[in-house]
Protein backbone atom coordinates (compact mmCIF):
# COMPACT_ATOMS: atom_id res chain seq x y z
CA UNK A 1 -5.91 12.67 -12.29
CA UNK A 2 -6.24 9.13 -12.69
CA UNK A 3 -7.85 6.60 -10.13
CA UNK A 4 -5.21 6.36 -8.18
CA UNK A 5 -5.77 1.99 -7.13
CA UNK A 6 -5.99 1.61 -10.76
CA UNK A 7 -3.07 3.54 -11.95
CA UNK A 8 -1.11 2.19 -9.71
CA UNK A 9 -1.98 -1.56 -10.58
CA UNK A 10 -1.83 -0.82 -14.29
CA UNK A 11 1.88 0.89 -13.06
CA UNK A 12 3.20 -1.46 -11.00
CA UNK A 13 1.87 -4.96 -10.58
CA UNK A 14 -0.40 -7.39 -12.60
CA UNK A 15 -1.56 -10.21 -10.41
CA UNK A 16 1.34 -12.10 -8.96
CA UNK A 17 2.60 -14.86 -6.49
CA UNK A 18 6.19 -14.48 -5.27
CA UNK A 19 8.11 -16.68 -3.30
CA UNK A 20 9.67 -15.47 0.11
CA UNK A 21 13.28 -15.08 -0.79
CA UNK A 22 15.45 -12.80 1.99
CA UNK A 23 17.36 -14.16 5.21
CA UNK A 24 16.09 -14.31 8.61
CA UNK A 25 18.11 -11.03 9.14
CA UNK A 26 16.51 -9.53 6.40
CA UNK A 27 13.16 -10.80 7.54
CA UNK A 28 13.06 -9.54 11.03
CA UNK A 29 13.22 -6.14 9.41
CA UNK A 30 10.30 -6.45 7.56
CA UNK A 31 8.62 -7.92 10.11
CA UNK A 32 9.13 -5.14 13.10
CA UNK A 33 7.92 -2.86 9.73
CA UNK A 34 4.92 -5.11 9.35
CA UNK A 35 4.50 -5.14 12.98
CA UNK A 36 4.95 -1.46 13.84
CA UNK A 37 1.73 -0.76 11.09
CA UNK A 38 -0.83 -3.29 12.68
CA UNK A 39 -0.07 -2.14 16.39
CA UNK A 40 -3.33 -2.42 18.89
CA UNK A 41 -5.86 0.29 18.20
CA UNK A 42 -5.05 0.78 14.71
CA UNK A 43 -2.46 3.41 12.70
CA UNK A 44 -3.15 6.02 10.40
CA UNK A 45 -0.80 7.14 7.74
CA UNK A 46 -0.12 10.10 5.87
CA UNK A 47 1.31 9.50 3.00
CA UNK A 48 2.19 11.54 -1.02
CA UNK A 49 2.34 9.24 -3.81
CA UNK A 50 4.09 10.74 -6.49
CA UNK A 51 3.94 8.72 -9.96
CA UNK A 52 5.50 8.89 -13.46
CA UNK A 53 4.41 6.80 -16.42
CA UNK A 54 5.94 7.33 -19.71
CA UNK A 55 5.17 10.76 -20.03
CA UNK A 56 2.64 11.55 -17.61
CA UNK A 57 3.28 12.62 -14.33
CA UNK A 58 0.96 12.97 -10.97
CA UNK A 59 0.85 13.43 -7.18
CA UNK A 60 -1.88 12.96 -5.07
CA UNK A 61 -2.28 12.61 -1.02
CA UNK A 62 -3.58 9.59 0.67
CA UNK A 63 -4.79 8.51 4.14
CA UNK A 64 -4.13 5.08 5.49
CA UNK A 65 -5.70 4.02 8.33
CA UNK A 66 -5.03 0.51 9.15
CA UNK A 67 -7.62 -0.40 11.35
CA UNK A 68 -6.28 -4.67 11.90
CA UNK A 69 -4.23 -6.87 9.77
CA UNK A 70 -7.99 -7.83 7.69
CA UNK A 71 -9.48 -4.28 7.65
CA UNK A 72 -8.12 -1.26 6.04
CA UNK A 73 -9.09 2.18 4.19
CA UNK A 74 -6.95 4.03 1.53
CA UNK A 75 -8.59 7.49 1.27
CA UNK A 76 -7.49 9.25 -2.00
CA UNK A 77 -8.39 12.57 -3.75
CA UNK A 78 -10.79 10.55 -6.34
CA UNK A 79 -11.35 6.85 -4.30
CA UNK A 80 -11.79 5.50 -1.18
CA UNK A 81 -10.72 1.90 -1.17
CA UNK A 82 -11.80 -0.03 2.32
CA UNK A 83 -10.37 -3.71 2.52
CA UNK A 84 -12.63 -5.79 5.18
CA UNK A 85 -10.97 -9.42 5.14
CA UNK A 86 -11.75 -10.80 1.47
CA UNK A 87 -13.77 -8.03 0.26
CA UNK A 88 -12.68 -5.11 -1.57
CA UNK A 89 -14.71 -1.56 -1.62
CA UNK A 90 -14.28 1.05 -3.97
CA UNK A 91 -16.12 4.44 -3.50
CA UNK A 92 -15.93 6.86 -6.17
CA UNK A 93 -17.69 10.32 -4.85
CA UNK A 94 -17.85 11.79 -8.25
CA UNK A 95 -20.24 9.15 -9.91
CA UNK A 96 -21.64 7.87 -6.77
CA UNK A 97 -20.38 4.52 -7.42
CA UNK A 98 -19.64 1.34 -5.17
CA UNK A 99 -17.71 -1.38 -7.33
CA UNK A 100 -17.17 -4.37 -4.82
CA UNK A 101 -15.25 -7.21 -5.68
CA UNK A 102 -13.20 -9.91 -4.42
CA UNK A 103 -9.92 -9.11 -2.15
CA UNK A 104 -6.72 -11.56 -2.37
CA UNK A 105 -4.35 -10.88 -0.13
CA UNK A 106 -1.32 -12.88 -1.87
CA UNK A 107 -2.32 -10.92 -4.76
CA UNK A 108 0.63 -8.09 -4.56
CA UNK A 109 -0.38 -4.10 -5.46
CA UNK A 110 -0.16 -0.95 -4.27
CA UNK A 111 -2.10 -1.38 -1.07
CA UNK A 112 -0.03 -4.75 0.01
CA UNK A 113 2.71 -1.61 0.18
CA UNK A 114 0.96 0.76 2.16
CA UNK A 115 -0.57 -1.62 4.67
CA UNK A 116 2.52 -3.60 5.79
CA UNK A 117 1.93 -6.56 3.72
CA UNK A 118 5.76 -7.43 2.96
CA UNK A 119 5.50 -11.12 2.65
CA UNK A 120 5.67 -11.11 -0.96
CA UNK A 121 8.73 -9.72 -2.19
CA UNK A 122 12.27 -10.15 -2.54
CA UNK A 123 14.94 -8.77 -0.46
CA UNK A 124 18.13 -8.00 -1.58
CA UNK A 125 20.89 -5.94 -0.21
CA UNK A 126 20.38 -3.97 2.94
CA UNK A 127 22.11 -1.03 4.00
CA UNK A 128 22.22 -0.06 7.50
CA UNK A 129 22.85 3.17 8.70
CA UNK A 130 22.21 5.75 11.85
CA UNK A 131 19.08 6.66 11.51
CA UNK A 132 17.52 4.43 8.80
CA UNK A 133 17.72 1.07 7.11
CA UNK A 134 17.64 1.06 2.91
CA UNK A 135 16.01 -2.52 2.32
CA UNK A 136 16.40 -3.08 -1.58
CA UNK A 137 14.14 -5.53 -2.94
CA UNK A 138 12.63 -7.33 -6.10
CA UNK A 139 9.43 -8.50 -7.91
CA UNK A 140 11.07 -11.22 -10.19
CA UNK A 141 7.64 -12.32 -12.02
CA UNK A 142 6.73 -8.63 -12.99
CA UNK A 143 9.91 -7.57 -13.04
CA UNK A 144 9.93 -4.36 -10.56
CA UNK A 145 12.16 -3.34 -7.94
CA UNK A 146 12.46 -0.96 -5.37
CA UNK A 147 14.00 0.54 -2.07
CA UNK A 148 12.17 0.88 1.75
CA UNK A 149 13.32 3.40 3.95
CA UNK A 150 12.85 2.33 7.41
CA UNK A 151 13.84 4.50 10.63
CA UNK A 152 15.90 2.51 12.45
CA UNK A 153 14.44 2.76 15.87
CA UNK A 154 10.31 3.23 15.17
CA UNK A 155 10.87 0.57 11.85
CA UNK A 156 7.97 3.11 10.60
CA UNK A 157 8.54 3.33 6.70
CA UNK A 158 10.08 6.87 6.07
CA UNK A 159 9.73 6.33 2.04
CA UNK A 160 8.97 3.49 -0.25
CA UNK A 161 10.67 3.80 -4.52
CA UNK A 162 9.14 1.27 -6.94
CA UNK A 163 10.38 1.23 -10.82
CA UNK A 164 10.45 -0.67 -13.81
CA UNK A 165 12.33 -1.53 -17.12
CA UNK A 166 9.42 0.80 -18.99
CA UNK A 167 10.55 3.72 -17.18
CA UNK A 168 7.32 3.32 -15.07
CA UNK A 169 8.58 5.34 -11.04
CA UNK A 170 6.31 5.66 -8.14
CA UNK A 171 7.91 7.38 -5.05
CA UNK A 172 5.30 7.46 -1.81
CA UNK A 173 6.80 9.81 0.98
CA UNK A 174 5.44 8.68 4.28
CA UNK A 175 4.01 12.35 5.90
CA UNK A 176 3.67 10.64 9.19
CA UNK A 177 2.14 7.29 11.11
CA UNK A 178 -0.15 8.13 14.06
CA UNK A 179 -2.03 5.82 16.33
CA UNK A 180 -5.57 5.57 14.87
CA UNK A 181 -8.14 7.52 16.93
CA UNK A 182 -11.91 6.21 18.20
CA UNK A 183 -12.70 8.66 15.41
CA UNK A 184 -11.54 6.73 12.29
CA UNK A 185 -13.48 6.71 8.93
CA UNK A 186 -12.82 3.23 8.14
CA UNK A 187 -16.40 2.44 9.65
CA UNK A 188 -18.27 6.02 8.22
CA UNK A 189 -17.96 3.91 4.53
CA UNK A 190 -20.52 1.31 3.83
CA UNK A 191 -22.98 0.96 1.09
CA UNK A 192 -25.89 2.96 2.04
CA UNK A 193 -26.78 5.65 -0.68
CA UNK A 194 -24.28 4.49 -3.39
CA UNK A 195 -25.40 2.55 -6.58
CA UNK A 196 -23.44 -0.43 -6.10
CA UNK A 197 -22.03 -3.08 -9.02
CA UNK A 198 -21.06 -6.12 -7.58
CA UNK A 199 -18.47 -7.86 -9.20
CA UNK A 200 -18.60 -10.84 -7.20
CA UNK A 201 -21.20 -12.25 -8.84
């Protein structure tokens, strides 16, 4: 198994700044997604990521919980990544490791995905039916492109397909989004106990 944030960057999306490029129409849907993951009191997602990269293939099981628009956790089988405004912490339990660095949010990856973070890509054409809404979209400057299942009456994302042109395909299945109880562990990580490298300097 592979760190999953890194993978997934390495996969998917080198640093990038994209243009918002969809209609209003197209916009509101993304935005009642947006909106439905940053409700009051938080949301917690259960999610599978399944990924394929040239000719390796994994799936591993994440936890979301989206505490506010600034402050979010990604709990994976071999990281924990917490977001708190512009910082970004990465726990690795296995080497008792905290790498902390600098968080951009118009930087798009993996985690601009999973915590409603739409702004940054490029919708294309939408397809509407009972139950769900297929929103089609682009990354022009690292050329990837995907499709977001929405349901059509929570606008909770039921699945979210990313690929590439080198046969690069990450599928994340949304389990389930729950309100986020008192008992989150968005506020059990800090750095206490870990050797910490600091990137920031």
């Amino acid at each position: 198994m592979k760190p999953i944030y890194k993978a997934l960057n390495k996969l998917l999306f080198a640093t990038c700044l994209v243009s918002i490029g969809f209609s209003d129409a197209n916009s509101t849907l993304l935005d009642s997604m947006s909106l439905a993951l940053h409700r009051e009191g938080g949301v917690l997602i259960d999610a599978t990521i399944e990924q394929i990269q040239v000719e390796n293939e994994w799936t591993d099981y994440v936890l979301v919980e989206i505490v506010d628009s600034t402050k979010f956790i990604f709990i994976a089988t071999e990281q924990i990544i917490k977001v708190d405004s512009d910082t970004i912490y990465t726990f690795t339990p296995n080497t008792g490791q905290l790498v902390i660095d600098h968080y951009f949010r118009n930087e798009f990856n993996m985690l601009s995905l999973l915590s409603g973070n739409l702004s940054q890509i490029k919708v294309g054409e939408v397809q509407k039916r009972v139950r769900d809404v297929i929103i089609n979209f682009t990354i022009p400057q690292i050329e990837s492109r995907g499709k977001i299942w929405i349901n059509s009456k929570t606008y909770h994302p039921i699945r979210i397909v990313l690929e590439d042109d080198l046969e690069n395909h990450t599928t994340i299945t949304i389990n389930s989004v729950k309100s986020l109880s008192y008992q989150n562990q968005y506020h059990d990580y800090d750095s206490a106990g870990w050797e910490i490298i600091d990137l920031r300097e």
